[in-house]
PDB file of N, CA and C in Angstrom:
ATOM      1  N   UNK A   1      11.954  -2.083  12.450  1.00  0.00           N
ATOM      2  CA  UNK A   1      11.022  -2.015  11.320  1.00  0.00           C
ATOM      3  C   UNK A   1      10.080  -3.207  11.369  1.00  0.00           C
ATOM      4  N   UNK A   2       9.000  -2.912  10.882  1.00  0.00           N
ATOM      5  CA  UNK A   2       7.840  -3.883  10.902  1.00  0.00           C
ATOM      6  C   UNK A   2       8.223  -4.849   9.436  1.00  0.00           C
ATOM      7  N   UNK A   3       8.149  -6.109   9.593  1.00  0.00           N
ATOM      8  CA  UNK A   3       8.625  -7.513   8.996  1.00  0.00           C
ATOM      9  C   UNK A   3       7.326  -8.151   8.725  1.00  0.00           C
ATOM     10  N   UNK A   4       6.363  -7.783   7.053  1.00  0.00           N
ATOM     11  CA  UNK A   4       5.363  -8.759   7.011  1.00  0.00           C
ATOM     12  C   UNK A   4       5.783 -10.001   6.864  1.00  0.00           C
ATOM     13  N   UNK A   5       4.674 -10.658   7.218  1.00  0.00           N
ATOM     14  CA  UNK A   5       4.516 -12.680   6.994  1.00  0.00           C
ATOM     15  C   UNK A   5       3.622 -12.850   5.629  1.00  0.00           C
ATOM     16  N   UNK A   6       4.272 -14.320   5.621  1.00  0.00           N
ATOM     17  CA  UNK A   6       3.598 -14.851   4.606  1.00  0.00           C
ATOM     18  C   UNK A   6       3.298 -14.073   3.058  1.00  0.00           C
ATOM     19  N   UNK A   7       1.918 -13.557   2.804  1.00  0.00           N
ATOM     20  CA  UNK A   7       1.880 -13.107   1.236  1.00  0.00           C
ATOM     21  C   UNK A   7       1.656 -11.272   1.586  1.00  0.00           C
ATOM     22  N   UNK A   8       2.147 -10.932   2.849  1.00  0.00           N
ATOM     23  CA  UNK A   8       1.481  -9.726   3.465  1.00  0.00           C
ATOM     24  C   UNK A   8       2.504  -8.524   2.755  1.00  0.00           C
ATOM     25  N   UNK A   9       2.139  -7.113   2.368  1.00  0.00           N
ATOM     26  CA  UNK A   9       3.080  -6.209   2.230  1.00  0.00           C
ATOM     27  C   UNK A   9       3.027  -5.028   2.883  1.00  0.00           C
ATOM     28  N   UNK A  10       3.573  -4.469   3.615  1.00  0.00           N
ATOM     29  CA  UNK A  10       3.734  -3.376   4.155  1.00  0.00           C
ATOM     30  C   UNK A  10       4.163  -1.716   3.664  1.00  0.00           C
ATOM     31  N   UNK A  11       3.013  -0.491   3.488  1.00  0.00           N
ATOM     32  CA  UNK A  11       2.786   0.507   2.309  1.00  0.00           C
ATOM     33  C   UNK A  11       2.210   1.292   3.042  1.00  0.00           C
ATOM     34  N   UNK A  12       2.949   2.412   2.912  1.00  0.00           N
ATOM     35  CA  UNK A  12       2.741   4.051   3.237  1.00  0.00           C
ATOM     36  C   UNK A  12       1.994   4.739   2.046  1.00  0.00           C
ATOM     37  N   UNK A  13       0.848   5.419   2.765  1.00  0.00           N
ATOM     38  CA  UNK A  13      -0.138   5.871   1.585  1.00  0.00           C
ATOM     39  C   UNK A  13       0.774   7.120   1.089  1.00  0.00           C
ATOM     40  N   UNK A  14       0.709   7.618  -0.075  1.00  0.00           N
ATOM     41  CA  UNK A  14       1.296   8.674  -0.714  1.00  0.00           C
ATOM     42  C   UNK A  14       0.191   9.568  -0.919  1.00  0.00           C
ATOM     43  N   UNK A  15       0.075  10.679   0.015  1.00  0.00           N
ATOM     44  CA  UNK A  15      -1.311  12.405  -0.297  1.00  0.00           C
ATOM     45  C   UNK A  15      -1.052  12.561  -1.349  1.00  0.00           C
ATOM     46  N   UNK A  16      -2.348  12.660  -1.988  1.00  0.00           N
ATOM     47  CA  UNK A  16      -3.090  12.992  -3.057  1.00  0.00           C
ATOM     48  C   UNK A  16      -2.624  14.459  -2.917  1.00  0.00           C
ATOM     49  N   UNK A  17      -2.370  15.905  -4.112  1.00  0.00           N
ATOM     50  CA  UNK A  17      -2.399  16.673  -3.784  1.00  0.00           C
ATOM     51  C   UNK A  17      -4.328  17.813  -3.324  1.00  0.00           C
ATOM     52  N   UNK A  18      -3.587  18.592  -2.627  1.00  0.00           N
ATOM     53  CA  UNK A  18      -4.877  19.155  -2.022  1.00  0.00           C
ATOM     54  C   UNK A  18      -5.476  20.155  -2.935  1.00  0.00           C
ATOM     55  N   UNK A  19      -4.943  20.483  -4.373  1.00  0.00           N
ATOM     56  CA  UNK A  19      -5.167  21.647  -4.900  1.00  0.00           C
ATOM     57  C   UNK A  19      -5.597  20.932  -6.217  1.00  0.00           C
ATOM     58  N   UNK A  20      -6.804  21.139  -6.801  1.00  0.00           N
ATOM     59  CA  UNK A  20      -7.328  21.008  -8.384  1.00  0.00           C
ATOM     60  C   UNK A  20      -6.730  21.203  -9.341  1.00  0.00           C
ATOM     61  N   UNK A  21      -6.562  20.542 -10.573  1.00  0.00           N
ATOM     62  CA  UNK A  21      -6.186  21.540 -11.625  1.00  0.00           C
ATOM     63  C   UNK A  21      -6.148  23.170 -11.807  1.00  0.00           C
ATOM     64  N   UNK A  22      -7.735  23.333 -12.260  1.00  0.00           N
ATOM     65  CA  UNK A  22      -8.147  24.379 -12.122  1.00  0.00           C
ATOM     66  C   UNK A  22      -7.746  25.571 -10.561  1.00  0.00           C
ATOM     67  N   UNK A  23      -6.671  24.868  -9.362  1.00  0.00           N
ATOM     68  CA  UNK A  23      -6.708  26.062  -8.479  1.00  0.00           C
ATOM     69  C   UNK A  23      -6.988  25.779  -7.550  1.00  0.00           C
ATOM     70  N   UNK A  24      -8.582  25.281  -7.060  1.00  0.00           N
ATOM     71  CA  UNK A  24      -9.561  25.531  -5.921  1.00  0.00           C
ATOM     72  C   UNK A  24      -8.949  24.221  -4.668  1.00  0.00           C
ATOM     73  N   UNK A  25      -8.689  25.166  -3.690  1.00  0.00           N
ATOM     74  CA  UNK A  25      -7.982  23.596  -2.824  1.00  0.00           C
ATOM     75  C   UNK A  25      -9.053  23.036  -2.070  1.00  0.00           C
ATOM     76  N   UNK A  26      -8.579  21.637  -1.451  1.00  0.00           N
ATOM     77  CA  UNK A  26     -10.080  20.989  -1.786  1.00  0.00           C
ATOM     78  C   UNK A  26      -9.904  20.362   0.050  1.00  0.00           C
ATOM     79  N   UNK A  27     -10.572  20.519   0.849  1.00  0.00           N
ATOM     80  CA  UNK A  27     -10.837  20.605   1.997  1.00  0.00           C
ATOM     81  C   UNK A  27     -10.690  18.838   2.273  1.00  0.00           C
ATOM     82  N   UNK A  28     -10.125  18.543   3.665  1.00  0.00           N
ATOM     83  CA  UNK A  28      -9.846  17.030   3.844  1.00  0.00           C
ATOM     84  C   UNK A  28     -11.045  16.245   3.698  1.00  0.00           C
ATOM     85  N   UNK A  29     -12.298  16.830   3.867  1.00  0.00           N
ATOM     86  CA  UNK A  29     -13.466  16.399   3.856  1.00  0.00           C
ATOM     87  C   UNK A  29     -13.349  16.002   2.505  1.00  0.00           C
ATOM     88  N   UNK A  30     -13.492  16.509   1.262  1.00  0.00           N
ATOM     89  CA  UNK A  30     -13.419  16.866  -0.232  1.00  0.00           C
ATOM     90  C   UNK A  30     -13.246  15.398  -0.557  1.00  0.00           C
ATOM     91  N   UNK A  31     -11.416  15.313  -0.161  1.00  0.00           N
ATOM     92  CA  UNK A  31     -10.160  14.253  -0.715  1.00  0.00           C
ATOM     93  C   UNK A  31     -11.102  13.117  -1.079  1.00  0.00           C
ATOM     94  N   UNK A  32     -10.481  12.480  -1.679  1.00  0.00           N
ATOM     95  CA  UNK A  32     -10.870  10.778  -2.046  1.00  0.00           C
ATOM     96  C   UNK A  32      -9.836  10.008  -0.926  1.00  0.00           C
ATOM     97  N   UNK A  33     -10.309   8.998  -0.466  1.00  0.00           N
ATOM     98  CA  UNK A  33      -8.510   8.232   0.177  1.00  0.00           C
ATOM     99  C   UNK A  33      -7.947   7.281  -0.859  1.00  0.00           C
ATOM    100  N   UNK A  34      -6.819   8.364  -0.967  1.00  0.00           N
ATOM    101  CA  UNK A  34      -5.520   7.912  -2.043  1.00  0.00           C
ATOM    102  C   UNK A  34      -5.411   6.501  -2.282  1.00  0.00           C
ATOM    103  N   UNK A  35      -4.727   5.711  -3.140  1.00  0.00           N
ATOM    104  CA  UNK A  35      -5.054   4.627  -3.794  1.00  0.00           C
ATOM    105  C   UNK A  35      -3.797   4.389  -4.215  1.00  0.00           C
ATOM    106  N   UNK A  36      -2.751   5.394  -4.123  1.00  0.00           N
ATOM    107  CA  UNK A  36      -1.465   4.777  -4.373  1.00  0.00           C
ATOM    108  C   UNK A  36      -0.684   4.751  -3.238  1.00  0.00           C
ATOM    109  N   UNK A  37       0.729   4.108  -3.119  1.00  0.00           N
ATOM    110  CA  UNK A  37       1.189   3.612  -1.951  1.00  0.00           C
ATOM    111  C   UNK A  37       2.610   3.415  -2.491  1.00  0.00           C
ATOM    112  N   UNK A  38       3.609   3.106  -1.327  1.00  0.00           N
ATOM    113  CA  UNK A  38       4.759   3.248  -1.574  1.00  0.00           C
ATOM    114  C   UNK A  38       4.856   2.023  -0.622  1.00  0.00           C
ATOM    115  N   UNK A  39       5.675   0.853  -1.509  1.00  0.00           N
ATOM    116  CA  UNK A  39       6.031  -0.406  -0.873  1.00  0.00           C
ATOM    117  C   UNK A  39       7.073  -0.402   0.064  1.00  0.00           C
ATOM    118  N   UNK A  40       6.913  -0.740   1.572  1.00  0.00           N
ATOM    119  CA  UNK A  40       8.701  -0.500   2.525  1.00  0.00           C
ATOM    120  C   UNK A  40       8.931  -1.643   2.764  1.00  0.00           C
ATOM    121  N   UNK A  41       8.233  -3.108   2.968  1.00  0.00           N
ATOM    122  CA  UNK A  41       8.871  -4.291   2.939  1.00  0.00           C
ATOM    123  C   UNK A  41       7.732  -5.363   2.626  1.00  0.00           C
ATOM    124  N   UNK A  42       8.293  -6.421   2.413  1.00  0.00           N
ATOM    125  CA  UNK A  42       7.353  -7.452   1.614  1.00  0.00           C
ATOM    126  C   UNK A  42       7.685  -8.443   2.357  1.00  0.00           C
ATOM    127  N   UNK A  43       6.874  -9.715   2.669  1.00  0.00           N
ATOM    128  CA  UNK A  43       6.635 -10.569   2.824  1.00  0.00           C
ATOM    129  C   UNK A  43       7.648 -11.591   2.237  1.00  0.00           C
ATOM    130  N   UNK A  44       8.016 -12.572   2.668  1.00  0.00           N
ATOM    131  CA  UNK A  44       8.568 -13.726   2.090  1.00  0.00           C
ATOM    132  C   UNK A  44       7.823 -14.469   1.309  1.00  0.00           C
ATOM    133  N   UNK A  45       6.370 -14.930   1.342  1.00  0.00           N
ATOM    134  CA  UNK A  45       5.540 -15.706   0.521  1.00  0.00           C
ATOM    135  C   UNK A  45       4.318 -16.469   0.688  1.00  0.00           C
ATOM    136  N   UNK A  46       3.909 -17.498   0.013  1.00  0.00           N
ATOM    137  CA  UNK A  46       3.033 -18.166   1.036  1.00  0.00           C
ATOM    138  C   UNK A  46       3.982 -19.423   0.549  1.00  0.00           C
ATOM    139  N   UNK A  47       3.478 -21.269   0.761  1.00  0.00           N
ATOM    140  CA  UNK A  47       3.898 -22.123  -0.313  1.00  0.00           C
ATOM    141  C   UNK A  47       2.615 -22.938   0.307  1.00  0.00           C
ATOM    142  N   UNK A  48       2.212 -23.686  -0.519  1.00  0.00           N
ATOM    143  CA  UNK A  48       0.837 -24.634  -0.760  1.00  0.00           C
ATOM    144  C   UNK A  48       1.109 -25.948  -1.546  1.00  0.00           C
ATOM    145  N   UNK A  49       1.149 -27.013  -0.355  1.00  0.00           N
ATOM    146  CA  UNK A  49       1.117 -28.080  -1.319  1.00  0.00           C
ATOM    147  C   UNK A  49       2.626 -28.461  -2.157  1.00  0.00           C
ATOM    148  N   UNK A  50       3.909 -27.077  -1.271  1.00  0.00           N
ATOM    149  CA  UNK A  50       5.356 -27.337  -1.569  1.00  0.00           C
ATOM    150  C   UNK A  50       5.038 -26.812  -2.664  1.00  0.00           C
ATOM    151  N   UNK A  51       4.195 -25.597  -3.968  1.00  0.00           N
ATOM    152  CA  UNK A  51       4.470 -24.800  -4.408  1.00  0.00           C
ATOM    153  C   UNK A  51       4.523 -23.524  -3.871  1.00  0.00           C
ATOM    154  N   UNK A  52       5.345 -22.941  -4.061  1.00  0.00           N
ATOM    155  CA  UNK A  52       5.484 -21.315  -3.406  1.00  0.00           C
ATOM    156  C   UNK A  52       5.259 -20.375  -4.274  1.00  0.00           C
ATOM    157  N   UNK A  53       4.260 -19.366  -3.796  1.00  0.00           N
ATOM    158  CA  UNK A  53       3.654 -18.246  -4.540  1.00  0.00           C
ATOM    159  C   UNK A  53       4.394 -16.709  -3.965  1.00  0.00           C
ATOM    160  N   UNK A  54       5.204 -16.764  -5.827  1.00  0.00           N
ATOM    161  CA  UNK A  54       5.783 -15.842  -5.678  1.00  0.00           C
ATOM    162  C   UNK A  54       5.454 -14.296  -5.264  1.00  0.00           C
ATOM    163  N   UNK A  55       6.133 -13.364  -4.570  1.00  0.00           N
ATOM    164  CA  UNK A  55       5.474 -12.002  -4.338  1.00  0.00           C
ATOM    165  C   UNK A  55       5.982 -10.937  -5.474  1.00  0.00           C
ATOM    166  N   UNK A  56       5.203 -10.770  -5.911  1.00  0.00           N
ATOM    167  CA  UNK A  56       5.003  -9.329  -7.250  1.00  0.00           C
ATOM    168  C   UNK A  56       5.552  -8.541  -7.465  1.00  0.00           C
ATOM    169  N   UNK A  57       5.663  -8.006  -6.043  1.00  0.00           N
ATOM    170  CA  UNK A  57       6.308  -6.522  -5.791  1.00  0.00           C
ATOM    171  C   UNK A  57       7.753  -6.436  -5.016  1.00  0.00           C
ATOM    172  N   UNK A  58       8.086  -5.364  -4.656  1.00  0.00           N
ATOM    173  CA  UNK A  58       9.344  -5.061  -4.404  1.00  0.00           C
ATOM    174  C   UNK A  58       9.474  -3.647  -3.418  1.00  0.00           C
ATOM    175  N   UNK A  59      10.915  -3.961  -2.330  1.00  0.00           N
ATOM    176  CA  UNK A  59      10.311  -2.561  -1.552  1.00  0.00           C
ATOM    177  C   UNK A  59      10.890  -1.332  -2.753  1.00  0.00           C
ATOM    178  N   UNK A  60      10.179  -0.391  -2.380  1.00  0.00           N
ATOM    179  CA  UNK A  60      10.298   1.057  -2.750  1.00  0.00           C
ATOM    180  C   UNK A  60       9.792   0.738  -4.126  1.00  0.00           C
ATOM    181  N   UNK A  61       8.755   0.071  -4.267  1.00  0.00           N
ATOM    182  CA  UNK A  61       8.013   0.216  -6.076  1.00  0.00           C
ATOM    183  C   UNK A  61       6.703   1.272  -5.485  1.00  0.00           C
ATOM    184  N   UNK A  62       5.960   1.677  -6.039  1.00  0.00           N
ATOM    185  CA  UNK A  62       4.562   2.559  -6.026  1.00  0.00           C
ATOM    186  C   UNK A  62       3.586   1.573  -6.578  1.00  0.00           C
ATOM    187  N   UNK A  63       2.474   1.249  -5.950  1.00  0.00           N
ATOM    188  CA  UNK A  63       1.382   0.598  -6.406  1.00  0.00           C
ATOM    189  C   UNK A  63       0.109   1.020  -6.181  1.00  0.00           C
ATOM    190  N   UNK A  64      -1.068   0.729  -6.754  1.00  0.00           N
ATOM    191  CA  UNK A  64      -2.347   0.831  -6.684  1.00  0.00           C
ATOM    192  C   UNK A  64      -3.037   0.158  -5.526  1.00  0.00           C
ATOM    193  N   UNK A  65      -4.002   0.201  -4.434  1.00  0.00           N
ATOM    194  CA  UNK A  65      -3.596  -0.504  -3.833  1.00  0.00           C
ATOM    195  C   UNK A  65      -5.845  -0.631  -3.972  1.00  0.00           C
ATOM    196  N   UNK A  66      -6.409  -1.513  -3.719  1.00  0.00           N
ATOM    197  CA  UNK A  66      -7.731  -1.472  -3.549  1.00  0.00           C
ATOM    198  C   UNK A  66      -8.334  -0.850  -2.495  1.00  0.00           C
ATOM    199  N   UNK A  67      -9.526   0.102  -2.790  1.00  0.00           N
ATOM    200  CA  UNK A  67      -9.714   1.094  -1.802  1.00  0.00           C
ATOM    201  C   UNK A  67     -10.151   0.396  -0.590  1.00  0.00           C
ATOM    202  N   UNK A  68     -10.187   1.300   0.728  1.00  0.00           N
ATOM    203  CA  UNK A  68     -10.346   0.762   2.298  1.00  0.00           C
ATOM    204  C   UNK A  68     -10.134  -0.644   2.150  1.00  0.00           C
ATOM    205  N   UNK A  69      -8.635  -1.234   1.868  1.00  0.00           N
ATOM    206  CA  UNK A  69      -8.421  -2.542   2.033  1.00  0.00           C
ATOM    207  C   UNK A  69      -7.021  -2.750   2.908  1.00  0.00           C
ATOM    208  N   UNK A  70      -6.858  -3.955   4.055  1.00  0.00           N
ATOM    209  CA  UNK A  70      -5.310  -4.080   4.858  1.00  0.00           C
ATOM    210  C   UNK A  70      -6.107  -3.467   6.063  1.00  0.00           C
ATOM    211  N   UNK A  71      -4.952  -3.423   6.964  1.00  0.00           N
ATOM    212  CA  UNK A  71      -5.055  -3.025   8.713  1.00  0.00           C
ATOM    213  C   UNK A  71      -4.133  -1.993   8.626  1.00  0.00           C
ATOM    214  N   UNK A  72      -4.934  -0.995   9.195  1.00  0.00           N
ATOM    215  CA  UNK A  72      -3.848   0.334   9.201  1.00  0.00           C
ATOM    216  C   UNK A  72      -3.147   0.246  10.605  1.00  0.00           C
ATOM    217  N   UNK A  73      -1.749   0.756  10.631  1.00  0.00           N
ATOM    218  CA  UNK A  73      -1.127   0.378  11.875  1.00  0.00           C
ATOM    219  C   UNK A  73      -0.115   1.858  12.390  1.00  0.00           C
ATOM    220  N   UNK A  74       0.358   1.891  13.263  1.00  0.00           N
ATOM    221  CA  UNK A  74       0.882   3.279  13.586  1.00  0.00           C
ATOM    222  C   UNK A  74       2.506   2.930  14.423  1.00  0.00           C
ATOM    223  N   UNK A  75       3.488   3.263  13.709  1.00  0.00           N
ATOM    224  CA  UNK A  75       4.601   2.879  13.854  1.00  0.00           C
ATOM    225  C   UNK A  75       5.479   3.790  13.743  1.00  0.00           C
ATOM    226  N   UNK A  76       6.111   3.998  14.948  1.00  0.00           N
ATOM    227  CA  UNK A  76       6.913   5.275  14.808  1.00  0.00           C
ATOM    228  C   UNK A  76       6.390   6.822  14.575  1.00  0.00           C
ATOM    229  N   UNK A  77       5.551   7.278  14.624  1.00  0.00           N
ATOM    230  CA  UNK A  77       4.862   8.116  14.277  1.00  0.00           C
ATOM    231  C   UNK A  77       4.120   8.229  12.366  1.00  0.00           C
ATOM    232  N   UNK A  78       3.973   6.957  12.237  1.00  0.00           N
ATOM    233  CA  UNK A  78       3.379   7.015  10.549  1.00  0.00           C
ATOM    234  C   UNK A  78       2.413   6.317  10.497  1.00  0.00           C
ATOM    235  N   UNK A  79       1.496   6.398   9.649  1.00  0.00           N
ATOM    236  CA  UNK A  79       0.392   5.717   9.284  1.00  0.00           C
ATOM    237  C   UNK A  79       0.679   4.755   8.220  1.00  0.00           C
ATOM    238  N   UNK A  80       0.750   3.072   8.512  1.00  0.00           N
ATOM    239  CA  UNK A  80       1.140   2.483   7.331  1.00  0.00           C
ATOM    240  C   UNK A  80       0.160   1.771   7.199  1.00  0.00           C
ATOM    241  N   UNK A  81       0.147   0.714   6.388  1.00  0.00           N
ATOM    242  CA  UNK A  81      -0.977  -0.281   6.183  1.00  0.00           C
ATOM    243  C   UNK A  81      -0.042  -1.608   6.020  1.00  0.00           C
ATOM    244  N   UNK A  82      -0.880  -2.895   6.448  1.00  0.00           N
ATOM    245  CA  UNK A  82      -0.830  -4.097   5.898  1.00  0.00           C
ATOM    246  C   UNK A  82      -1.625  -4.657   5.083  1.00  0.00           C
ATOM    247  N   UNK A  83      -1.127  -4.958   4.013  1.00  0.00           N
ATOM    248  CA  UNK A  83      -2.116  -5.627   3.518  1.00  0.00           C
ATOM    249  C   UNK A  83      -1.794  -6.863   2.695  1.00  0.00           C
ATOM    250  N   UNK A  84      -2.250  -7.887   2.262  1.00  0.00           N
ATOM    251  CA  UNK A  84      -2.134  -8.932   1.201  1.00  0.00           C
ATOM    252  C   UNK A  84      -2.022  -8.390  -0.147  1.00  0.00           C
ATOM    253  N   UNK A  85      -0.880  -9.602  -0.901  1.00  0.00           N
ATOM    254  CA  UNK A  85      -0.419  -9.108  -2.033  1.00  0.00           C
ATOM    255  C   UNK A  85      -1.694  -8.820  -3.175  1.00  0.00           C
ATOM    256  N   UNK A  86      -3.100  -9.856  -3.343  1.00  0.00           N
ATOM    257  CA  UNK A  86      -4.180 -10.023  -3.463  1.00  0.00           C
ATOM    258  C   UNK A  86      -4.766  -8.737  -3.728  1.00  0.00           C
ATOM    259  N   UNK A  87      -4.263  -7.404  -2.788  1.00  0.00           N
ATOM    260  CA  UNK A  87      -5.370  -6.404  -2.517  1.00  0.00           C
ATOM    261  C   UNK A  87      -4.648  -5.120  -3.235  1.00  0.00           C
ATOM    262  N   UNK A  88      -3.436  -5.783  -4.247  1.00  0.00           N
ATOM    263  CA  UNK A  88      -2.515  -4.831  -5.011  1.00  0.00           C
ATOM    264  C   UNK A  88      -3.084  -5.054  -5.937  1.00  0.00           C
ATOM    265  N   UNK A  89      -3.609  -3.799  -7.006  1.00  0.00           N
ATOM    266  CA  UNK A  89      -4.146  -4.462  -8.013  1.00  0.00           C
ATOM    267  C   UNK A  89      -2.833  -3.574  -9.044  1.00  0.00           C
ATOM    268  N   UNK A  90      -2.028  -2.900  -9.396  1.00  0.00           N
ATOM    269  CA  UNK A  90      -1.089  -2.446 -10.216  1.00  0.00           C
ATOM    270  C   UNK A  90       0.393  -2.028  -9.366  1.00  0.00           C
ATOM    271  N   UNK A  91       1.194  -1.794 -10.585  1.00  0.00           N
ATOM    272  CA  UNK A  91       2.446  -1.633  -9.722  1.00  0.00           C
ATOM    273  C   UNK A  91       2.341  -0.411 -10.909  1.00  0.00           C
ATOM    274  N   UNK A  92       2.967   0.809 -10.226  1.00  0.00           N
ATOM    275  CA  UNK A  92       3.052   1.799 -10.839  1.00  0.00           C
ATOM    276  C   UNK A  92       4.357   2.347 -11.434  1.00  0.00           C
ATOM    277  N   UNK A  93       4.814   2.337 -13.228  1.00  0.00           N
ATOM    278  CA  UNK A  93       5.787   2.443 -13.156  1.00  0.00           C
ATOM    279  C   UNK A  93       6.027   3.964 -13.993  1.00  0.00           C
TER     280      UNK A  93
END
């Protein structure tokens, strides 16, 4: 398993569904790119100056994550992302 550093977290995007309220299913072109995410491991931290900045989140929480933000990476056959704790803007409960 991939082991972020420092303030980094590691998050599998969660599909949006493909079908409207109303019915009409909506072509990959259509989609928005999803914005929520599913946390699989976190970072240990940063520390500055011998204070250490705590990390937020937790694996397996759901968060918001800021759009086209992190390095997308391909592991095992999945599409995950890295990204900084910074670029989480909610934890979804």
């Amino acid at each position: 398993m991939i082991k972020p550093l420092a303030d980094r977290v590691l998050v599998k995007m969660i599909e949006s569904e493909e079908t409207t309220k109303s019915g009409i299913i909506l072509s990959s072109n259509a989609k928005e790119k999803p914005q929520v995410a599913e946390v699989l491991e976190v970072g240990p931290g940063t520390e500055n100056d011998g204070k250490k900045t705590p990390m937020y989140v937790q694996k397996g929480q759901k968060v918001i994550i800021s759009k086209y933000s992190g390095t997308e990476v391909k592991y095992d056959d999945q599409d995950l992302i890295i990204l900084k704790q910074d670029d989480i803007l909610a934890i979804v409960e």
